[in-house]
C-alpha atoms as a PDB file:
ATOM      1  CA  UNK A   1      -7.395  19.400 -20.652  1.00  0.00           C
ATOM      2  CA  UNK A   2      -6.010  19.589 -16.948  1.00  0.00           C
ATOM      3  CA  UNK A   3      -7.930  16.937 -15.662  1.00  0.00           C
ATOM      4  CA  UNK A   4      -7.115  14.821 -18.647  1.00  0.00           C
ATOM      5  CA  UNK A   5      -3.303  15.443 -17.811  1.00  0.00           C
ATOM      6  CA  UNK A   6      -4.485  14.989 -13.792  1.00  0.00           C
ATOM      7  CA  UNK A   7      -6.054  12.115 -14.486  1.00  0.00           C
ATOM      8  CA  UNK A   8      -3.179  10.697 -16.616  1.00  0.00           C
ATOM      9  CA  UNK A   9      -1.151  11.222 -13.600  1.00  0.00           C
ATOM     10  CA  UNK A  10      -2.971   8.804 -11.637  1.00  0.00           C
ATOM     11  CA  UNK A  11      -2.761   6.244 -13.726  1.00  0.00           C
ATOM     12  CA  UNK A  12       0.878   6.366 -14.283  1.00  0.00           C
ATOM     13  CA  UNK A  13       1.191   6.402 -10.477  1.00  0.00           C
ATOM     14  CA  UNK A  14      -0.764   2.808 -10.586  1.00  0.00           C
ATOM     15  CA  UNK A  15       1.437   2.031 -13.364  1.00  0.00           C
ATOM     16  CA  UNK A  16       4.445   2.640 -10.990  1.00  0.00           C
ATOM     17  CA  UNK A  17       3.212  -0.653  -9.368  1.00  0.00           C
ATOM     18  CA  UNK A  18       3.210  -2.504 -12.635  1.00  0.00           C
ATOM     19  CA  UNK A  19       6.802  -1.130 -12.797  1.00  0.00           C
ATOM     20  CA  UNK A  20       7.817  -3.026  -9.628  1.00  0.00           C
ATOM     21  CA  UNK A  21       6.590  -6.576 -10.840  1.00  0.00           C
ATOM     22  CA  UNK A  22       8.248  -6.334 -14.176  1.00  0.00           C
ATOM     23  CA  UNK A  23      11.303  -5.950 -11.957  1.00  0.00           C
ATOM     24  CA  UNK A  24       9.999  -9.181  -9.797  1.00  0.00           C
ATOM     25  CA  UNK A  25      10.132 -11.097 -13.292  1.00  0.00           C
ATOM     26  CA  UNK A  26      13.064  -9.898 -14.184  1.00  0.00           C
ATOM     27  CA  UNK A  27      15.111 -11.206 -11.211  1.00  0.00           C
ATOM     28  CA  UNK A  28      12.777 -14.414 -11.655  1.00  0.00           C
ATOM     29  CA  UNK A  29      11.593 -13.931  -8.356  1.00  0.00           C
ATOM     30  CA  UNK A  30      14.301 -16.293  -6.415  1.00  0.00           C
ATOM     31  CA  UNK A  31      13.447 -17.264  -2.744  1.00  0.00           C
ATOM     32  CA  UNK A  32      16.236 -14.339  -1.916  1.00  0.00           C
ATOM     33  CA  UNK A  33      14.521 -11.729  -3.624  1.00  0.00           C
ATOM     34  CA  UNK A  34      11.354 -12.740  -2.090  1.00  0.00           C
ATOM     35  CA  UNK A  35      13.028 -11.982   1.279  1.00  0.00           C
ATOM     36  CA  UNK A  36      13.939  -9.149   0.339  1.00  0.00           C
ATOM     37  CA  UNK A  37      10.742  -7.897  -1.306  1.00  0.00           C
ATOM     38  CA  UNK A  38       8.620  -8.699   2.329  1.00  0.00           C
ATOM     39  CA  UNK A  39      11.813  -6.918   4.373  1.00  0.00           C
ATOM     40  CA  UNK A  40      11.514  -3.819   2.419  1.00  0.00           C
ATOM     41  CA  UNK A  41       7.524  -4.267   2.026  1.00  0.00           C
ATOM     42  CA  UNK A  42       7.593  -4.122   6.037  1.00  0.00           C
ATOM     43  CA  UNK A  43       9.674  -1.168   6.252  1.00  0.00           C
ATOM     44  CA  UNK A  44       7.740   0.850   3.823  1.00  0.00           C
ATOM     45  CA  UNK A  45       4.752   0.348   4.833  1.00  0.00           C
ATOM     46  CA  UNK A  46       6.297   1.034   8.708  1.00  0.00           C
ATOM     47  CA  UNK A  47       7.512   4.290   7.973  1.00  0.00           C
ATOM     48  CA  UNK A  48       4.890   5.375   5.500  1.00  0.00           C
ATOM     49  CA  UNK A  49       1.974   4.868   8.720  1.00  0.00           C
ATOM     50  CA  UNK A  50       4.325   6.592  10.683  1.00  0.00           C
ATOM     51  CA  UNK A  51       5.837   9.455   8.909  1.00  0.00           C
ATOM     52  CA  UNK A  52       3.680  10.077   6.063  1.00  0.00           C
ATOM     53  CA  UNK A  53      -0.565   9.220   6.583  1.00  0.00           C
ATOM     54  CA  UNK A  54      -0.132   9.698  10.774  1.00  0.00           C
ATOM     55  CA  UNK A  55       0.437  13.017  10.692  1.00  0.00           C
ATOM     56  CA  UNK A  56      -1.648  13.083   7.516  1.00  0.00           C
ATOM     57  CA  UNK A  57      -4.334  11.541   9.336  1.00  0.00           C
ATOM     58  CA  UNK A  58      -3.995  13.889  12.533  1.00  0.00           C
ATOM     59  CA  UNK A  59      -4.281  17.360  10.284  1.00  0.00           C
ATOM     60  CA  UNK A  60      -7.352  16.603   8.724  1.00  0.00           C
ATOM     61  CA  UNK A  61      -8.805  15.361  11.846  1.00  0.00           C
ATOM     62  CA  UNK A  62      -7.688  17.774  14.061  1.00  0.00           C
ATOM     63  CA  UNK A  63      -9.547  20.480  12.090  1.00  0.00           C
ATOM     64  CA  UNK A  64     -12.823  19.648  12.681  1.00  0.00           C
ATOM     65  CA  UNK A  65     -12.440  18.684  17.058  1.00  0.00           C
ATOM     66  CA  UNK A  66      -9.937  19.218  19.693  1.00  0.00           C
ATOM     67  CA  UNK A  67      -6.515  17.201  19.501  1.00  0.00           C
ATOM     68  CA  UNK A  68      -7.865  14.983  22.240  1.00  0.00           C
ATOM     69  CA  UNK A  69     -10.441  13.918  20.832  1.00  0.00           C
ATOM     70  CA  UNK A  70      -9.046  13.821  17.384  1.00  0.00           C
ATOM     71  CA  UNK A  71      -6.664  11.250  18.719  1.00  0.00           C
ATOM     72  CA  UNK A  72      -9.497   8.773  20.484  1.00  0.00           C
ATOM     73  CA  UNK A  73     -11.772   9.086  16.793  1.00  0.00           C
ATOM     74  CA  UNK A  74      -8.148   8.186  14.873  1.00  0.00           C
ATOM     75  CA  UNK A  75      -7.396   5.432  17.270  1.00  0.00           C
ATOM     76  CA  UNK A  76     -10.911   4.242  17.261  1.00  0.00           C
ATOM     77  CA  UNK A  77     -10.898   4.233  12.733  1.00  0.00           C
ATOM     78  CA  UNK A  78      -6.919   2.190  13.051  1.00  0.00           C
ATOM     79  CA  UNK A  79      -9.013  -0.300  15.452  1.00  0.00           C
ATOM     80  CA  UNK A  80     -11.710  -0.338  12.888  1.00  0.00           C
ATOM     81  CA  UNK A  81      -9.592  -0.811   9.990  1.00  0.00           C
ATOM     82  CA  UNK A  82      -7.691  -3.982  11.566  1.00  0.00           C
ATOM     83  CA  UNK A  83     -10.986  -5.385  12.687  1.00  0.00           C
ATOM     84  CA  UNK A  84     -12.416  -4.923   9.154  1.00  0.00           C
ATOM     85  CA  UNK A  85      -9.095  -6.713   8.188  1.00  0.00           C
ATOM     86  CA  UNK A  86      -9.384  -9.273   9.977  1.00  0.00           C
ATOM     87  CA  UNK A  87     -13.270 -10.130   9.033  1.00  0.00           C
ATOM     88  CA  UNK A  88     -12.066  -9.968   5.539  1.00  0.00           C
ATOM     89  CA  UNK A  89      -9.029 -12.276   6.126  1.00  0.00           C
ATOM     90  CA  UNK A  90     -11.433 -15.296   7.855  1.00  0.00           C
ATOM     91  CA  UNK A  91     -12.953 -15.305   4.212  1.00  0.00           C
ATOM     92  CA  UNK A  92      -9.898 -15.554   2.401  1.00  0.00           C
ATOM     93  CA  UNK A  93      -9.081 -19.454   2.303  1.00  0.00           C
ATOM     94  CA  UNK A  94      -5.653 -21.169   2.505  1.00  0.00           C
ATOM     95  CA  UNK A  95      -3.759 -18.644   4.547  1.00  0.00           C
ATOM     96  CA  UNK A  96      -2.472 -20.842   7.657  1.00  0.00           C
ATOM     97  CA  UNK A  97       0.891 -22.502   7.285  1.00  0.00           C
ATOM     98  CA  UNK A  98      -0.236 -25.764   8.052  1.00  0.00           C
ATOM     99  CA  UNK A  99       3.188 -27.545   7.308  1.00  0.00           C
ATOM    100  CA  UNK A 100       6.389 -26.389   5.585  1.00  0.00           C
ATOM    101  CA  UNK A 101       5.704 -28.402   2.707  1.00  0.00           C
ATOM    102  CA  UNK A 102       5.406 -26.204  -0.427  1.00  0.00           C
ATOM    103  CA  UNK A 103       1.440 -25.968  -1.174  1.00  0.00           C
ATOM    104  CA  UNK A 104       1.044 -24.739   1.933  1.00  0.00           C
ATOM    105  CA  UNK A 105       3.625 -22.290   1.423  1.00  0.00           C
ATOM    106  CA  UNK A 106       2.464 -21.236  -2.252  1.00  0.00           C
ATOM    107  CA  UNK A 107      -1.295 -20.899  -0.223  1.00  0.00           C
ATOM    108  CA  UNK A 108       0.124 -18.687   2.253  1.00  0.00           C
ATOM    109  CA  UNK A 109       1.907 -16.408  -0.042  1.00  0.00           C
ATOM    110  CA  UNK A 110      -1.043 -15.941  -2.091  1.00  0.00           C
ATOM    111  CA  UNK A 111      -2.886 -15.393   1.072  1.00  0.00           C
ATOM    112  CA  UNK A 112      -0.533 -12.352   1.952  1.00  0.00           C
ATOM    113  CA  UNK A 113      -0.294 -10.812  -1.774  1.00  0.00           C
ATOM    114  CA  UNK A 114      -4.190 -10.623  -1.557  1.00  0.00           C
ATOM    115  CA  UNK A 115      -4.628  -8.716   1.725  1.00  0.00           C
ATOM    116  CA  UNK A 116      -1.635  -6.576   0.894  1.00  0.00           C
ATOM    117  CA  UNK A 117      -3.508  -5.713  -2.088  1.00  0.00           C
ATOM    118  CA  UNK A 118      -6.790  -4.910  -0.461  1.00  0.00           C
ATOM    119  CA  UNK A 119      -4.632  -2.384   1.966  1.00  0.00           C
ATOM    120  CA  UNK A 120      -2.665  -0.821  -0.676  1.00  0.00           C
ATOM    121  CA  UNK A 121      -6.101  -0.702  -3.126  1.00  0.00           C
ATOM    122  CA  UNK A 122      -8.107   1.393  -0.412  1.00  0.00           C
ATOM    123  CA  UNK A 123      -4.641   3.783   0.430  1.00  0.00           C
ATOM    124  CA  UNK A 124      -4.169   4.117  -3.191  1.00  0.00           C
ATOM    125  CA  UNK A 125      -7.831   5.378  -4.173  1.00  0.00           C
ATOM    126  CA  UNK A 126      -7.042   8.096  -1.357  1.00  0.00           C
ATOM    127  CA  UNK A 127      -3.720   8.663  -2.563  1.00  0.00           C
ATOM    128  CA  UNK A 128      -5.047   9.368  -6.075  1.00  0.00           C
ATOM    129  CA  UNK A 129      -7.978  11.517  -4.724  1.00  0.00           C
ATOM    130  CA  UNK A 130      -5.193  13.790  -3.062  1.00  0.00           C
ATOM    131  CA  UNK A 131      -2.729  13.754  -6.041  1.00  0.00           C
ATOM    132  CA  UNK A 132      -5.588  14.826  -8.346  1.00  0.00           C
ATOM    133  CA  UNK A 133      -6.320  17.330  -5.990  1.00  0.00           C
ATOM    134  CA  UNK A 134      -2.900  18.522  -5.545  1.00  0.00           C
ATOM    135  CA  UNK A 135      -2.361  18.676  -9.287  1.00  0.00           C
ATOM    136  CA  UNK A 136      -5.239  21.055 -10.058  1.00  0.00           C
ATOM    137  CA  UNK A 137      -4.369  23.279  -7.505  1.00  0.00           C
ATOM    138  CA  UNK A 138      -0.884  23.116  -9.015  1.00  0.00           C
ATOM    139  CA  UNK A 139       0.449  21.471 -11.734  1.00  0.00           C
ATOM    140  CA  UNK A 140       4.172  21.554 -10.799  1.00  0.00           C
ATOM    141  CA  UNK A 141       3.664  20.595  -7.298  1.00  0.00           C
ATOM    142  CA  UNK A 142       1.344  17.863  -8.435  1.00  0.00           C
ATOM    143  CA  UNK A 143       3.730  16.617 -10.527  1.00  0.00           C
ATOM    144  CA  UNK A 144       6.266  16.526  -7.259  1.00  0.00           C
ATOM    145  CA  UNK A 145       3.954  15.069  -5.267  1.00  0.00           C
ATOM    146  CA  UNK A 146       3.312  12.200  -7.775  1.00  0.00           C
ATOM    147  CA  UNK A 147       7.363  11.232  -8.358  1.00  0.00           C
ATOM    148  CA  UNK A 148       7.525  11.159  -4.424  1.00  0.00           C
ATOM    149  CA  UNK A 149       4.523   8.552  -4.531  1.00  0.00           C
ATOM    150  CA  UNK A 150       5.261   6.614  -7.506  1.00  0.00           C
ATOM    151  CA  UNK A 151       8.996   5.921  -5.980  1.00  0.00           C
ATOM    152  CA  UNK A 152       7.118   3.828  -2.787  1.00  0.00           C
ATOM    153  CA  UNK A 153       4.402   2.587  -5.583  1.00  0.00           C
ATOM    154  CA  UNK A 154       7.016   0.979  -6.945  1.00  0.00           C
ATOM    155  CA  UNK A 155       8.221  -0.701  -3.519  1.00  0.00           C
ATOM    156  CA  UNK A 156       4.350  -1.797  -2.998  1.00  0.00           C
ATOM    157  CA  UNK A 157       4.658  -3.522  -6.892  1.00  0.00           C
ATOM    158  CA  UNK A 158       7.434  -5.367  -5.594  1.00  0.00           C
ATOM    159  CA  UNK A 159       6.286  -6.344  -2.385  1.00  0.00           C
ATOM    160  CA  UNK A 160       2.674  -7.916  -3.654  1.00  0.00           C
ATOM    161  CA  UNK A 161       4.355  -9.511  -6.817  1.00  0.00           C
ATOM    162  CA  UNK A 162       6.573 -11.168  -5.546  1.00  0.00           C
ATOM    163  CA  UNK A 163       4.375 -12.824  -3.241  1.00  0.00           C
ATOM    164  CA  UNK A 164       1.749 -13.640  -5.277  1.00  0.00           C
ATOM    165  CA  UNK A 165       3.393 -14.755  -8.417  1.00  0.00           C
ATOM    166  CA  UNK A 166       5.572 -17.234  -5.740  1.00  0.00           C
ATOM    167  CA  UNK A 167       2.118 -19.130  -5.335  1.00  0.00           C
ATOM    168  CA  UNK A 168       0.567 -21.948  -7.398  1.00  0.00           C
ATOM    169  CA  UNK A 169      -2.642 -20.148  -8.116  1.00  0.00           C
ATOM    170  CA  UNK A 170      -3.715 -19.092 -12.142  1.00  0.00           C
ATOM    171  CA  UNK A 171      -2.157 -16.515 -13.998  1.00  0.00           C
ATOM    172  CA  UNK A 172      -6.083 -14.674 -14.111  1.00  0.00           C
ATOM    173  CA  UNK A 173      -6.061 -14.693 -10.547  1.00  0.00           C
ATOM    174  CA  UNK A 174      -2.508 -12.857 -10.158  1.00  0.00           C
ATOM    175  CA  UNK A 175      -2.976 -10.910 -13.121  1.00  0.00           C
ATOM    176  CA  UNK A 176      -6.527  -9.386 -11.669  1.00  0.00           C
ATOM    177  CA  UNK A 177      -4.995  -8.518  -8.338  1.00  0.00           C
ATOM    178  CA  UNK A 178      -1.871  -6.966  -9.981  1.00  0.00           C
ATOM    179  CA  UNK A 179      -4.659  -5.176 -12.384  1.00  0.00           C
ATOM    180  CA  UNK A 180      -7.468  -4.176  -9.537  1.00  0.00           C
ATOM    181  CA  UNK A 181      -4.103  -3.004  -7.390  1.00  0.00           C
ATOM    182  CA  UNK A 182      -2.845  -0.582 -10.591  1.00  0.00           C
ATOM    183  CA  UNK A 183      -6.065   1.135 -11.599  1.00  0.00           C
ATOM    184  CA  UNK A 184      -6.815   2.409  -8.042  1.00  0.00           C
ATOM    185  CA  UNK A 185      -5.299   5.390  -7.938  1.00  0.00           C
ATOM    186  CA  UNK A 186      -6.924   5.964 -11.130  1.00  0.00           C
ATOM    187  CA  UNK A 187     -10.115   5.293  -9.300  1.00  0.00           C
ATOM    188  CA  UNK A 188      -9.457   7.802  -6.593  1.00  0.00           C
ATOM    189  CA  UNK A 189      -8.834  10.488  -9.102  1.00  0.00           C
ATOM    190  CA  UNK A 190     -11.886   9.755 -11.016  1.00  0.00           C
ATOM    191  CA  UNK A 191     -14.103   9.815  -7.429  1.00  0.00           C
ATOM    192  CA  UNK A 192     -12.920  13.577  -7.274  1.00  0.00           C
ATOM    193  CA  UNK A 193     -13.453  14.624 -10.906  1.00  0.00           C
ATOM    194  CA  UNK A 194     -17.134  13.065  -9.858  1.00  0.00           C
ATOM    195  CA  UNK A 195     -17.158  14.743  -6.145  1.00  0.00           C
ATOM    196  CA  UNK A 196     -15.026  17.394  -6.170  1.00  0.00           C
ATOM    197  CA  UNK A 197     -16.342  17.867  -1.885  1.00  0.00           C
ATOM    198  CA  UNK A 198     -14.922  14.232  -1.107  1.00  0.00           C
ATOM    199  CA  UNK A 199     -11.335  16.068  -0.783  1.00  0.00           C
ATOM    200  CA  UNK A 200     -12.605  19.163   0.940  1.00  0.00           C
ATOM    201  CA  UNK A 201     -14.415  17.042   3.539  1.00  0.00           C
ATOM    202  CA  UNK A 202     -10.774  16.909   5.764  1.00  0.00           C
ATOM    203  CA  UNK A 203     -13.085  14.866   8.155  1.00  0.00           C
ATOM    204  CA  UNK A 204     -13.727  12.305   5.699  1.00  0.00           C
ATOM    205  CA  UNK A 205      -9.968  11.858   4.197  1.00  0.00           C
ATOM    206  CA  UNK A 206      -9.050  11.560   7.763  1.00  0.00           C
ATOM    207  CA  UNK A 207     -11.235   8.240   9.018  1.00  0.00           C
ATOM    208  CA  UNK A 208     -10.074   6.881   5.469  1.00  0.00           C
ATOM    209  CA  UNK A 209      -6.387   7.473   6.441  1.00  0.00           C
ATOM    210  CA  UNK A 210      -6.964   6.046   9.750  1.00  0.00           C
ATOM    211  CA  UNK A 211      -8.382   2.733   8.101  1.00  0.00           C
ATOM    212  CA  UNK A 212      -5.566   2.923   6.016  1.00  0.00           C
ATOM    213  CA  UNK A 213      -3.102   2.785   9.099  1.00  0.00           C
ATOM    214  CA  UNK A 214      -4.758   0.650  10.551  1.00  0.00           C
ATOM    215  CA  UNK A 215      -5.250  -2.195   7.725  1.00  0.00           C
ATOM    216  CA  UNK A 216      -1.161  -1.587   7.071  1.00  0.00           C
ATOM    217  CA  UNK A 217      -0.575  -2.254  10.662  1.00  0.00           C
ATOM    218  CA  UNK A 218      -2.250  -5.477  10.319  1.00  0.00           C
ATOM    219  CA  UNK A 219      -0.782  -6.666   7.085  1.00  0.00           C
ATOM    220  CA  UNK A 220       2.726  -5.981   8.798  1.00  0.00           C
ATOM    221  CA  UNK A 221       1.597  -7.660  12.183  1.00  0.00           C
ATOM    222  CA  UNK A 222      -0.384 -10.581  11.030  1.00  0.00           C
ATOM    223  CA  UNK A 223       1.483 -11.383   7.599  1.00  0.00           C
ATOM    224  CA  UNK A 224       4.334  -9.678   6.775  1.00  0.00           C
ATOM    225  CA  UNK A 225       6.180 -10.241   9.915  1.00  0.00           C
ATOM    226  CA  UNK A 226       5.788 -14.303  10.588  1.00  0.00           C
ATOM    227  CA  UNK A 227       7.008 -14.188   7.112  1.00  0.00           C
ATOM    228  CA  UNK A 228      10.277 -11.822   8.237  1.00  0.00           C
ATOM    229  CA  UNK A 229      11.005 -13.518  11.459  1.00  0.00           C
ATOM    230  CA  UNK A 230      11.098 -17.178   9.545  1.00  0.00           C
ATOM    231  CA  UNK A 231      13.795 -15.399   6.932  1.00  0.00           C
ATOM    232  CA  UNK A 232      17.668 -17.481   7.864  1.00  0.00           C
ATOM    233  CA  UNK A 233      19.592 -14.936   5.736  1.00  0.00           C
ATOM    234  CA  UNK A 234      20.187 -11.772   8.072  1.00  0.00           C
ATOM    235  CA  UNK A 235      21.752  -9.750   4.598  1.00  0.00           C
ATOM    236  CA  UNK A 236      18.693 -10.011   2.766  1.00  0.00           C
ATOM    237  CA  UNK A 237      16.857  -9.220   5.657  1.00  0.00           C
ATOM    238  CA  UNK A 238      19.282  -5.807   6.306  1.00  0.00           C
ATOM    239  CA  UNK A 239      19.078  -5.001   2.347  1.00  0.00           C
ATOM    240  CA  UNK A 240      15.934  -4.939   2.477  1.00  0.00           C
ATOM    241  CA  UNK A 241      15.010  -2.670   5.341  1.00  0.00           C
ATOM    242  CA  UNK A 242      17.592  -0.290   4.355  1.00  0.00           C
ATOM    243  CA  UNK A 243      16.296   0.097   0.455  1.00  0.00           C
ATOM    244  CA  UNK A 244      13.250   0.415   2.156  1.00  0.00           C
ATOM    245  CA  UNK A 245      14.410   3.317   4.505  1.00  0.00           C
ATOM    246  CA  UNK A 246      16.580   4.824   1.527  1.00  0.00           C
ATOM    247  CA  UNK A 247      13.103   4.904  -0.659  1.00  0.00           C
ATOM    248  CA  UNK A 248      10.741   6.061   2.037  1.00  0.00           C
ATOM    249  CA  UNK A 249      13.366   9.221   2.303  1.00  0.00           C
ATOM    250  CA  UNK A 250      13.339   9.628  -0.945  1.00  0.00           C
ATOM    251  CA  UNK A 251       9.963  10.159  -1.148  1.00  0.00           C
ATOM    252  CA  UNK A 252       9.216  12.061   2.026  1.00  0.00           C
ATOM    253  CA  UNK A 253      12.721  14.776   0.936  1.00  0.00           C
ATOM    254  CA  UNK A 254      10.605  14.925  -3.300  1.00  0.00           C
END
C-alpha cells in the first residue's frame, strides 16, 4: 500500500507541472506573460542549482572522497552535463534567431521549451527517486518534501509552456513534451521501487545532480538569457524574478 501512496506522490508532483500550463492557457499566454514566465524560469532554476542540488550534489559526493576532490569530480559532471547539452542542442533544428520575423521566433521558442524539458525531465526522474525515497522512510516528511517540490514544479510548468505553446509547431508535438516532462518524476519513483540501491549509491545521485546543474546552467546561459536580455519591459522582467525568488523560498523554508 505505501508504495502505491509513494508512488501516487510522484505523479502528482509531475502533475504539478501540468498545473502550471493550465495557468499558461488561462492567461492565453500574452507576449507579457511570456516574459514573465522565462524571468521567473531563470531565477528558479538560478537559485534551485545554487541553493538546493549544489549542496545536494556536494553531500553525496563528499561521502565517498575528500572535499577536494569531490569538488574537481562535481565540476568535471556540470562540464559534462553542458557538453552533453550542447551535443544534444546541434540536433535540435530551428533554434537560431535568424531574423525577428515571427517563424523564426515561434522556431526559437520551441527550440528553448524542448531543451528546458530535457533538463527538467533528467532533474525530475532524480527528484522523484529521492521523494519516493524520502516518503518510505517517512510518510509525513515525504509528504513535506513533495509540497516544497511541487510549488517550483509548478514554476517549471509555466516556464516550458509558455514557450512551447508560443510556437507554430502541432499540438502532438507540445502535448508529448508537456506529457514526457509530467510522467518523469513518476519514472524516477518507479526506478527505485525496481532498484531500491540506485538511492543508496550517494555516489551515483551525486554525478546525476551534477549533470543536472550543469544542463540548468546551460539552458539559463545559452537560452533563457538571450531571451531575458531582449525583454523592453523592465516590470515584467522584476515580477518575474521576484515570484521566482518568493517561490524558491517557499520551497527551500516547506
Amino acid at each position: 500500500m505505501n508504495i502505491i501512496l509513494g508512488l501516487g506522490l510522484t505523479l502528482i508532483l509531475g502533475i504539478c507541472v501540468l498545473v502550471g500550463a493550465l495557468i499558461v492557457k488561462l492567461v492565453k499566454n500574452s507576449d507579457s506573460f511570456l516574459e514573465f514566465s522565462i524571468s521567473l524560469g531563470i531565477t528558479v532554476m538560478v537559485l534551485l542549482s545554487l541553493f538546493e542540488l549544489m549542496p545536494e550534489t556536494l553531500e553525496n559526493i563528499n561521502s565517498n572522497f575528500n572535499f577536494g576532490i569531490s569538488v574537481i569530480i562535481v565540476i568535471f559532471a556540470i562540464v559534462f552535463g553542458i557538453t552533453t547539452l550542447r551535443i544534444l542542442d546541434s540536433y535540435i533544428p530551428d533554434h537560431e534567431i535568424i531574423d525577428e520575423n515571427k517563424k523564426s521566433l515561434n522556431s526559437n521558442l520551441f527550440h528553448i521549451g524542448i531543451m528546458s524539458s530535457i533538463a527538467i525531465m533528467i532533474h525530475n526522474v532524480i527528484e522523484g527517486m529521492a521523494v519516493y525515497a524520502t516518503f518510505m522512510s517517512s510518510m509525513s516528511l515525504g509528504v513535506l518534501v513533495s509540497i516544497g517540490v511541487g510549488i517550483h514544479n509548478i514554476a517549471m510548468g509555466i516556464v516550458i509552456s509558455s514557450t512551447l505553446s508560443k510556437s507554430s509547431k502541432s499540438r502532438i508535438e507540445k502535448v508529448t513534451m508537456l506529457g514526457l516532462v509530467t510522467v518523469s518524476t513518476l519514472a524516477g519513483g518507479i526506478l527505485v521501487v525496481l532498484n531500491q540501491s540506485m538511492v543508496d549509491n550517494t555516489l551515483i545521485l551525486g554525478l546525476l545532480l551534477s549533470l543536472t546543474i550543469g544542463m540548468l546552467i546551460y539552458i539559463v546561459m545559452f537560452e533563457l538569457l538571450p531571451r531575458f536580455l531582449e525583454f523592453k519591459n523592465k516590470n515584467t522582467k522584476i515580477l518575474g524574478i521576484l515570484l521566482g525568488m518568493i517561490t524558491m523560498l517557499v520551497s527551500f523554508l516547506i
